[in-house]
PDB file of N, CA and C in Angstrom:
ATOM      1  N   UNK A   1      13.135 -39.584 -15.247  1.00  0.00           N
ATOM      2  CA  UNK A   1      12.286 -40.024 -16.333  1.00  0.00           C
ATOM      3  C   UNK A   1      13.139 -40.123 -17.599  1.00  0.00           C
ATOM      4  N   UNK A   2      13.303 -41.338 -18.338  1.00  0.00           N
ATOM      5  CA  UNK A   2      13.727 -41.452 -19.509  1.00  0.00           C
ATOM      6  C   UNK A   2      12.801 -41.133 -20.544  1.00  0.00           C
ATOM      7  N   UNK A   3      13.112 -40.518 -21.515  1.00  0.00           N
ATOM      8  CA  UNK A   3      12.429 -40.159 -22.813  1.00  0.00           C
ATOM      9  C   UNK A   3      12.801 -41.370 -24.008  1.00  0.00           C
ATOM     10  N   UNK A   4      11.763 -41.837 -24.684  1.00  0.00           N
ATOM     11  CA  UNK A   4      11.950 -43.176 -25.624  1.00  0.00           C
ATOM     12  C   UNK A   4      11.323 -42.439 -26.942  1.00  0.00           C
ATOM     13  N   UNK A   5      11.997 -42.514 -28.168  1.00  0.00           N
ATOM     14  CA  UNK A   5      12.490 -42.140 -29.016  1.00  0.00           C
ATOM     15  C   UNK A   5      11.924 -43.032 -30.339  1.00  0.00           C
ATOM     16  N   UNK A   6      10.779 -42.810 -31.016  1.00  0.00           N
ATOM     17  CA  UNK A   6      10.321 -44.185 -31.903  1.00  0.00           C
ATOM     18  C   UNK A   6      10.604 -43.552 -33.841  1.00  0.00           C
ATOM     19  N   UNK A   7      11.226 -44.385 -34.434  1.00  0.00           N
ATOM     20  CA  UNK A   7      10.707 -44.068 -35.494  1.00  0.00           C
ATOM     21  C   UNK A   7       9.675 -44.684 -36.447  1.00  0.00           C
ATOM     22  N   UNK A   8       9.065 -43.631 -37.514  1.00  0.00           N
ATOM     23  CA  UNK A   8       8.378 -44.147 -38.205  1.00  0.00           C
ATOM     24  C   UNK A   8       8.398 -44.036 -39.512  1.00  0.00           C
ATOM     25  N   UNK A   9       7.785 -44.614 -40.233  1.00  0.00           N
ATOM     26  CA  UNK A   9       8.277 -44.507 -41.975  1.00  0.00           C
ATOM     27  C   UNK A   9       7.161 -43.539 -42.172  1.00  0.00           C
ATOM     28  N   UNK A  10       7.934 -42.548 -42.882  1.00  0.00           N
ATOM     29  CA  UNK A  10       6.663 -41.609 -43.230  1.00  0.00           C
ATOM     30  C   UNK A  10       6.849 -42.005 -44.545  1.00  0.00           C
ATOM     31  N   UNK A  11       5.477 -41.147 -45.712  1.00  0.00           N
ATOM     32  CA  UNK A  11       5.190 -41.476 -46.921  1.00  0.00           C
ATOM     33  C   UNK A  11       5.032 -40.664 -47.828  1.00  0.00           C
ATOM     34  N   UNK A  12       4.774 -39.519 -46.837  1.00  0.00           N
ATOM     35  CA  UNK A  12       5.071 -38.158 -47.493  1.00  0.00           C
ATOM     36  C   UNK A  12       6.507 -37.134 -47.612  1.00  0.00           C
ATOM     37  N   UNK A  13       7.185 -36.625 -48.766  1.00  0.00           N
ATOM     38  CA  UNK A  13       7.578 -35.409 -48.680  1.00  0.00           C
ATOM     39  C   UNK A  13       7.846 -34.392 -48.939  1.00  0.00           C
ATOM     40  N   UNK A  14       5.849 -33.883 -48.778  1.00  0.00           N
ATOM     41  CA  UNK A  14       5.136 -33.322 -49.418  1.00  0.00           C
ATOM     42  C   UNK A  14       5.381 -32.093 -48.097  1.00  0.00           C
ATOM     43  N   UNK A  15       6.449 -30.952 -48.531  1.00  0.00           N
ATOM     44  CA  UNK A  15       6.458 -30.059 -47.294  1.00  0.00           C
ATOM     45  C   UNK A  15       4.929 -28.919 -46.791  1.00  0.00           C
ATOM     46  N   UNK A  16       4.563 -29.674 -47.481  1.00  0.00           N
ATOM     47  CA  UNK A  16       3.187 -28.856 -46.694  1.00  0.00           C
ATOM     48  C   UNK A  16       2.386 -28.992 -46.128  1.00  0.00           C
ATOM     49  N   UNK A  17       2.867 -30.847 -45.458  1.00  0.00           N
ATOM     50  CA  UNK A  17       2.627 -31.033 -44.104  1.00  0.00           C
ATOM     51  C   UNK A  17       3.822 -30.706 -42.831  1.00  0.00           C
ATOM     52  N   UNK A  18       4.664 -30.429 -43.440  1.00  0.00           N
ATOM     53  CA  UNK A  18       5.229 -30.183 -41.457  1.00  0.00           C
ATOM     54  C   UNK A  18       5.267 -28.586 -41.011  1.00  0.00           C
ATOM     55  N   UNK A  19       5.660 -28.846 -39.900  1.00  0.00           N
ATOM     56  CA  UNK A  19       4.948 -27.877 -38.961  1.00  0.00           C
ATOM     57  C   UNK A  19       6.381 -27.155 -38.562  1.00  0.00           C
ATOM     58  N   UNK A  20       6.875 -26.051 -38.913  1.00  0.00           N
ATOM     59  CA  UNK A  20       7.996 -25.114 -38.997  1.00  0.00           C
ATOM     60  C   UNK A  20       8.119 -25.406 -37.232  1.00  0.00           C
ATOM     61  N   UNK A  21       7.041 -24.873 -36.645  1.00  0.00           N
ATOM     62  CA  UNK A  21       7.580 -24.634 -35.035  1.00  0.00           C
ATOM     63  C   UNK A  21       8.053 -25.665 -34.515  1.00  0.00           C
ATOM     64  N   UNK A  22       7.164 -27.014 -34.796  1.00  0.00           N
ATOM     65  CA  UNK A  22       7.849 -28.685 -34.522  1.00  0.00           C
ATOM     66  C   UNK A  22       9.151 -28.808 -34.925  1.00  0.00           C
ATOM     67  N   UNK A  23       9.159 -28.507 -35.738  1.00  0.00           N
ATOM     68  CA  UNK A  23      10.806 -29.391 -36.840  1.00  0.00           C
ATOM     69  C   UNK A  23      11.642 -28.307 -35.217  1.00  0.00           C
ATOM     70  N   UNK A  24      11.774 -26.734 -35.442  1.00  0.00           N
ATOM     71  CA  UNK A  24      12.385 -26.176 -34.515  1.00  0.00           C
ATOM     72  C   UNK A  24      12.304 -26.531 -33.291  1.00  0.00           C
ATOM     73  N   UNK A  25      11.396 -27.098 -32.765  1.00  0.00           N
ATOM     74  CA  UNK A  25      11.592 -27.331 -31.262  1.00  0.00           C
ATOM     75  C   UNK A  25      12.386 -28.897 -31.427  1.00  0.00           C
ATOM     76  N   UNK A  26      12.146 -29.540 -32.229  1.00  0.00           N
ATOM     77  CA  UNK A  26      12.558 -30.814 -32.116  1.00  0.00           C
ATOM     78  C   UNK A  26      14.642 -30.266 -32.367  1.00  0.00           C
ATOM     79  N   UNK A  27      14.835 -29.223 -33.125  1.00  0.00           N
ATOM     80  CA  UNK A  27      16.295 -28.727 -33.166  1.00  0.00           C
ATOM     81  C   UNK A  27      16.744 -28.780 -31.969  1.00  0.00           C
ATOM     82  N   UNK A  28      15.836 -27.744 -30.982  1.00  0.00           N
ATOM     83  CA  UNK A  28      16.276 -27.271 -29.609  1.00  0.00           C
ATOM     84  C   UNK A  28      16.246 -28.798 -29.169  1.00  0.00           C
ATOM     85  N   UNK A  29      15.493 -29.434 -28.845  1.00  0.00           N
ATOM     86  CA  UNK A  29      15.852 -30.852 -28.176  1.00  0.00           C
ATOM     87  C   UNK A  29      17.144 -31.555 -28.618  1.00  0.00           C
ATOM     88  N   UNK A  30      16.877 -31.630 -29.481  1.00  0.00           N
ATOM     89  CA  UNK A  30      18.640 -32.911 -30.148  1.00  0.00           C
ATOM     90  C   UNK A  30      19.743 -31.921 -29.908  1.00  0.00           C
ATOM     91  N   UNK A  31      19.763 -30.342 -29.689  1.00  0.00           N
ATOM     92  CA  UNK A  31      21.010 -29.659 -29.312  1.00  0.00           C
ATOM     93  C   UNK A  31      20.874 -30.092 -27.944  1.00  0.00           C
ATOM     94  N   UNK A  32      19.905 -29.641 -26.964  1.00  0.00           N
ATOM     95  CA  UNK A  32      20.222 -29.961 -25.767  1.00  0.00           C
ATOM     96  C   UNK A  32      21.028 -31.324 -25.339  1.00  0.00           C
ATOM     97  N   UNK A  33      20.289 -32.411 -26.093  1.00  0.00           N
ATOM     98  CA  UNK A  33      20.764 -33.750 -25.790  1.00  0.00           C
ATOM     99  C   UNK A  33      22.364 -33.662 -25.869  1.00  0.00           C
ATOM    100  N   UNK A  34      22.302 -32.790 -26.636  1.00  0.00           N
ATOM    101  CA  UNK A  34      24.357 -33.368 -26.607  1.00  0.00           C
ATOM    102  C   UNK A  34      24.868 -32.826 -25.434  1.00  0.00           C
ATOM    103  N   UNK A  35      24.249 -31.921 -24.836  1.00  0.00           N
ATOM    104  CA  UNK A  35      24.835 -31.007 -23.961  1.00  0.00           C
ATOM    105  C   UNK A  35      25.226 -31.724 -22.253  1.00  0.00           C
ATOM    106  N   UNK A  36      26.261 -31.790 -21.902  1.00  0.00           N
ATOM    107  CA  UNK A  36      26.074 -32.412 -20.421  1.00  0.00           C
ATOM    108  C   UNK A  36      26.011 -31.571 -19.497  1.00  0.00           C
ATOM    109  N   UNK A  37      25.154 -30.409 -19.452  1.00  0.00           N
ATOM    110  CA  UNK A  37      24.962 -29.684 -18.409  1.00  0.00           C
ATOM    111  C   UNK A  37      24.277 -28.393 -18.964  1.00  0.00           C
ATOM    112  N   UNK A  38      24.351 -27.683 -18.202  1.00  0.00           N
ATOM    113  CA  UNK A  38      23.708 -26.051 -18.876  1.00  0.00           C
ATOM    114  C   UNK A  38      24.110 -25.657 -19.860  1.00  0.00           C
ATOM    115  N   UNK A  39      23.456 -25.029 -20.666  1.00  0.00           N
ATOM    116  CA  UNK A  39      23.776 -24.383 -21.731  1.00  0.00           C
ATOM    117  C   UNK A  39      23.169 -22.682 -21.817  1.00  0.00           C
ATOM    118  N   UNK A  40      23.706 -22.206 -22.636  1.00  0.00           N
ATOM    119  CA  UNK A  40      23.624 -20.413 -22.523  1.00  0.00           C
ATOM    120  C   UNK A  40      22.760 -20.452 -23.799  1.00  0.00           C
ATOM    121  N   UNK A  41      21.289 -19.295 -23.873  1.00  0.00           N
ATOM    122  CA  UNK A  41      20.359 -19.347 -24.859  1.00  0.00           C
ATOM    123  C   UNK A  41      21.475 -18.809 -26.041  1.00  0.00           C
ATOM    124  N   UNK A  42      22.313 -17.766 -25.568  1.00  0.00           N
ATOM    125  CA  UNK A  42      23.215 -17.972 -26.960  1.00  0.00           C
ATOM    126  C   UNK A  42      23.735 -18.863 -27.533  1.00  0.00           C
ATOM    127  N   UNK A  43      24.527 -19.633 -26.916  1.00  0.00           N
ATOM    128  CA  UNK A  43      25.363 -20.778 -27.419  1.00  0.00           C
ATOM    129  C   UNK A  43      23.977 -22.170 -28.426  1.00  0.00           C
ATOM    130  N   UNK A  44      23.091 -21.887 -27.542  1.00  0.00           N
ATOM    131  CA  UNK A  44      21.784 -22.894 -28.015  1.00  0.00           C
ATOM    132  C   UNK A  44      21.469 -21.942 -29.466  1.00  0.00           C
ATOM    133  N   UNK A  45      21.164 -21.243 -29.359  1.00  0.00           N
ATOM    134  CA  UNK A  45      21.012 -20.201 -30.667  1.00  0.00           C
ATOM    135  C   UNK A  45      21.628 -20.867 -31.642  1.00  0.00           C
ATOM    136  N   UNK A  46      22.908 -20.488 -31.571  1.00  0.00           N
ATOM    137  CA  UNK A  46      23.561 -20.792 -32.673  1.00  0.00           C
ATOM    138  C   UNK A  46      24.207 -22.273 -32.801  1.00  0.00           C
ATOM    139  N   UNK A  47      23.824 -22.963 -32.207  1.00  0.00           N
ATOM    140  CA  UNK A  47      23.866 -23.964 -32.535  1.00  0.00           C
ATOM    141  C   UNK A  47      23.060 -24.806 -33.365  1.00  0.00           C
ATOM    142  N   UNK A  48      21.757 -24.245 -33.289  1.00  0.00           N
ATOM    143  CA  UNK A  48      20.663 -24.705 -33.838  1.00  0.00           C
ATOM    144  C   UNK A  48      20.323 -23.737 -35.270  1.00  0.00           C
ATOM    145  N   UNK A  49      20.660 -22.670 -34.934  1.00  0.00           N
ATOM    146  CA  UNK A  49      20.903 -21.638 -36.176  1.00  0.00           C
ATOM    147  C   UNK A  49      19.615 -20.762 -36.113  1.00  0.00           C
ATOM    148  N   UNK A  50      19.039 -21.004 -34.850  1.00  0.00           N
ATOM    149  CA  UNK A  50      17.612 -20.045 -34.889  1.00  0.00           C
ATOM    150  C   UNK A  50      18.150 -18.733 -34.214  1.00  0.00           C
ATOM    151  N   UNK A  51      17.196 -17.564 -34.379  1.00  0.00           N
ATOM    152  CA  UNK A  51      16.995 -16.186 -33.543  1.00  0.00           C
ATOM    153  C   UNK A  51      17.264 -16.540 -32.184  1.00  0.00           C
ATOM    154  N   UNK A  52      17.682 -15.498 -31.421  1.00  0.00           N
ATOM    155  CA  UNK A  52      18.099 -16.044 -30.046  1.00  0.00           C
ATOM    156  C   UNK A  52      16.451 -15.961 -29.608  1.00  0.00           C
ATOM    157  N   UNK A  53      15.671 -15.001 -30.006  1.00  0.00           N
ATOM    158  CA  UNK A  53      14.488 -15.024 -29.478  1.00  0.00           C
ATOM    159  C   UNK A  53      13.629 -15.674 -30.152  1.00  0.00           C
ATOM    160  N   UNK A  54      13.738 -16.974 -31.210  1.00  0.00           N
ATOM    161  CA  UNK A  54      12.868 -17.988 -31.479  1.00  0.00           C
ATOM    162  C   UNK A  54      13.013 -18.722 -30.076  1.00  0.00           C
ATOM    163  N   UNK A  55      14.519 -19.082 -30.331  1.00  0.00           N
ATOM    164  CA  UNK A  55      15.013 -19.932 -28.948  1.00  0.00           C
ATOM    165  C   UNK A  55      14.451 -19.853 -28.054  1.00  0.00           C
ATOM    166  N   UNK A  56      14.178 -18.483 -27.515  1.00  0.00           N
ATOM    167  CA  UNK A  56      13.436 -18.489 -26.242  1.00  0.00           C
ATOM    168  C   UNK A  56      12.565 -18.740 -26.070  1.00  0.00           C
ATOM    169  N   UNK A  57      11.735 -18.044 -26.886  1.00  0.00           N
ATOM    170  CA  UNK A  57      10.154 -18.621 -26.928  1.00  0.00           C
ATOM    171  C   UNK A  57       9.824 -19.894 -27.126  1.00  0.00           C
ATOM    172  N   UNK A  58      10.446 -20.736 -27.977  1.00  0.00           N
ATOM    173  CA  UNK A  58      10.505 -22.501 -27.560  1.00  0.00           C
ATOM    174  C   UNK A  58      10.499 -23.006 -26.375  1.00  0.00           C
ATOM    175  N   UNK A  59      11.638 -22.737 -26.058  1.00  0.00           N
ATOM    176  CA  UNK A  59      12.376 -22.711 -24.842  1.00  0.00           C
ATOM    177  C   UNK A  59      11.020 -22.677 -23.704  1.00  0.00           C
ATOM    178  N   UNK A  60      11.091 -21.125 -23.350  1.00  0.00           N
ATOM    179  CA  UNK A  60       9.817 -21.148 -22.670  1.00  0.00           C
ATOM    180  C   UNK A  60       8.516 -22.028 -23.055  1.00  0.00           C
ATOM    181  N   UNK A  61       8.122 -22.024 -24.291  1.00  0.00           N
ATOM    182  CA  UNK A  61       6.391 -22.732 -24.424  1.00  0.00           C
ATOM    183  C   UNK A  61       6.649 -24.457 -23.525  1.00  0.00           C
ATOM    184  N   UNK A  62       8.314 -25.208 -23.342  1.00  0.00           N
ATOM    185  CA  UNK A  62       8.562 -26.311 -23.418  1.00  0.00           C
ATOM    186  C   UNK A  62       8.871 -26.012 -21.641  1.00  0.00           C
ATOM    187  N   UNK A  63       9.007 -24.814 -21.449  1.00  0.00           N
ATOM    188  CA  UNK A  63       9.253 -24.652 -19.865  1.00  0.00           C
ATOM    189  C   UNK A  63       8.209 -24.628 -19.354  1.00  0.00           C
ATOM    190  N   UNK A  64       7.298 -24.213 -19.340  1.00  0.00           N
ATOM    191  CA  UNK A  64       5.895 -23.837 -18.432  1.00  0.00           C
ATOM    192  C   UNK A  64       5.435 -25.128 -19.144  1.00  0.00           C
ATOM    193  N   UNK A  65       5.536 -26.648 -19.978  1.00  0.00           N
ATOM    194  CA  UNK A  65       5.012 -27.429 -19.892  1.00  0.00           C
ATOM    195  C   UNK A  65       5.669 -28.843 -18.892  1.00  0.00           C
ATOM    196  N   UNK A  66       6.387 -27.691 -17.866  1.00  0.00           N
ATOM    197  CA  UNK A  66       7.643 -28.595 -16.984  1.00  0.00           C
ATOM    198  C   UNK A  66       8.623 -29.686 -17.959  1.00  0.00           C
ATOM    199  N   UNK A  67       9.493 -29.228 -19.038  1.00  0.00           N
ATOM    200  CA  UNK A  67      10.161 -29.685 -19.878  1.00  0.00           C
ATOM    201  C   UNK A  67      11.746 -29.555 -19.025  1.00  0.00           C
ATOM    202  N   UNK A  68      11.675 -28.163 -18.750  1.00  0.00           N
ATOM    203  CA  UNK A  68      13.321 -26.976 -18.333  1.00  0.00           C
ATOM    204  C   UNK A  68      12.781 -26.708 -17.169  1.00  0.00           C
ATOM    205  N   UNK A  69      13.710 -26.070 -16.865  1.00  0.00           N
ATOM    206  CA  UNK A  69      13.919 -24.683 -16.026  1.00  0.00           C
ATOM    207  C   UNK A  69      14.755 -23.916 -15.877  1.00  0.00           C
ATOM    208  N   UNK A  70      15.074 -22.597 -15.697  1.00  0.00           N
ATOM    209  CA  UNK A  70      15.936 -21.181 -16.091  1.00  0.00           C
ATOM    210  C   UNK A  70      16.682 -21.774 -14.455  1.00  0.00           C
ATOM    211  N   UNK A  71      18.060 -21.373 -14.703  1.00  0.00           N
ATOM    212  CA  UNK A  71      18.830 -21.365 -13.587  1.00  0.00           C
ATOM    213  C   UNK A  71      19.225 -20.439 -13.301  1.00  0.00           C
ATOM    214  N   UNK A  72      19.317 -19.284 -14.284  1.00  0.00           N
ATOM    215  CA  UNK A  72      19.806 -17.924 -13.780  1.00  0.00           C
ATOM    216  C   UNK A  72      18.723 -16.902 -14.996  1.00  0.00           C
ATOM    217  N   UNK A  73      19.040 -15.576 -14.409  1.00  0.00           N
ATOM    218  CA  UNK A  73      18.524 -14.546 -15.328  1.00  0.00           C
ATOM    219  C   UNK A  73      19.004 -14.837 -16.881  1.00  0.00           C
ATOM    220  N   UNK A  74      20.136 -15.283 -16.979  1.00  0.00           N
ATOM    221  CA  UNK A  74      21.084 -15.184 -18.247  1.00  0.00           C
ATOM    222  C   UNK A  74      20.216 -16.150 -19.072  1.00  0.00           C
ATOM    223  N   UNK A  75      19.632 -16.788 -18.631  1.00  0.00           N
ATOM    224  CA  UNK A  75      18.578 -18.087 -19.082  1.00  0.00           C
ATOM    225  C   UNK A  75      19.399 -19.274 -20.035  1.00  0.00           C
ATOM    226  N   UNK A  76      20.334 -19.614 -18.587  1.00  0.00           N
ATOM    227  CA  UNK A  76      21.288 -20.989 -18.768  1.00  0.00           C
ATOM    228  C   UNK A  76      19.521 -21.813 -18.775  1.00  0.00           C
ATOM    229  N   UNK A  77      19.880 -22.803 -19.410  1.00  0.00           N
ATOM    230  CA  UNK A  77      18.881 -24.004 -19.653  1.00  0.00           C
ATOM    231  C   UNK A  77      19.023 -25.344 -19.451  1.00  0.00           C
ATOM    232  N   UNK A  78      18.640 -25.996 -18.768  1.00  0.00           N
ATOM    233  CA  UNK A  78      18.820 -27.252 -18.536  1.00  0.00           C
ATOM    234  C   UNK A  78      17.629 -28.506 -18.690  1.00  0.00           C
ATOM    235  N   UNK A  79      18.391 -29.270 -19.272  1.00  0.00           N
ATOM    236  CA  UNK A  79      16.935 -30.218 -19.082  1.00  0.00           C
ATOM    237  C   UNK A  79      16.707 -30.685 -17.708  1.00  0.00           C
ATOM    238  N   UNK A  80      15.188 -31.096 -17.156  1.00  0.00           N
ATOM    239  CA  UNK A  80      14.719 -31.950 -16.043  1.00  0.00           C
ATOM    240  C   UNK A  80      14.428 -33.135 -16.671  1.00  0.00           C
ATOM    241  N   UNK A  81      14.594 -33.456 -17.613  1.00  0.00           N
ATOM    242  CA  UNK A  81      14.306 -34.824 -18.091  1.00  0.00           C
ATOM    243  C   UNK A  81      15.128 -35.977 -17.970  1.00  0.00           C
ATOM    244  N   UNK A  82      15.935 -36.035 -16.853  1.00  0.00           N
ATOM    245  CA  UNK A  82      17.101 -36.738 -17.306  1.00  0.00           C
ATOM    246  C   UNK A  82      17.024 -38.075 -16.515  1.00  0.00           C
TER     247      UNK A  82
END
């Protein structure tokens, strides 16, 4: 499955419409994208500059919506989207 990517002109930027957890999950996505293979929730951490355990919990809410899946305990991450 390819993922398609649209932009739009927004009109606001008035920060008290966006949504802290969005903007962050949308981080975790554009890090993954660069990635050509697994990545370690640390290395994703700090790449994105969040808590290792924001990370996860993204991570997970985007896993149980069949986004990922954990390849090991260490919780290497990979996309299924590809």
């Amino acid at each position: 499955m390819q993922a398609y990517f649209y932009c739009v002109k927004v009109t606001s930027e008035d920060d008290r419409y966006v949504v802290r957890s969005v903007v962050r999950a949308l981080d975790v996505l554009m890090a993954l994208s660069t990635q050509n293979g697994p990545v370690s929730l640390a290395d994703l951490a700090e790449e994105t500059g969040l808590n290792p355990s924001t990370a996860f919990r993204l991570l997970e809410s985007m896993r149980v919506r069949g986004s990922f899946g954990r390849l090991t305990a260490a919780a290497d991450i990979s996309s299924t989207a590809g």
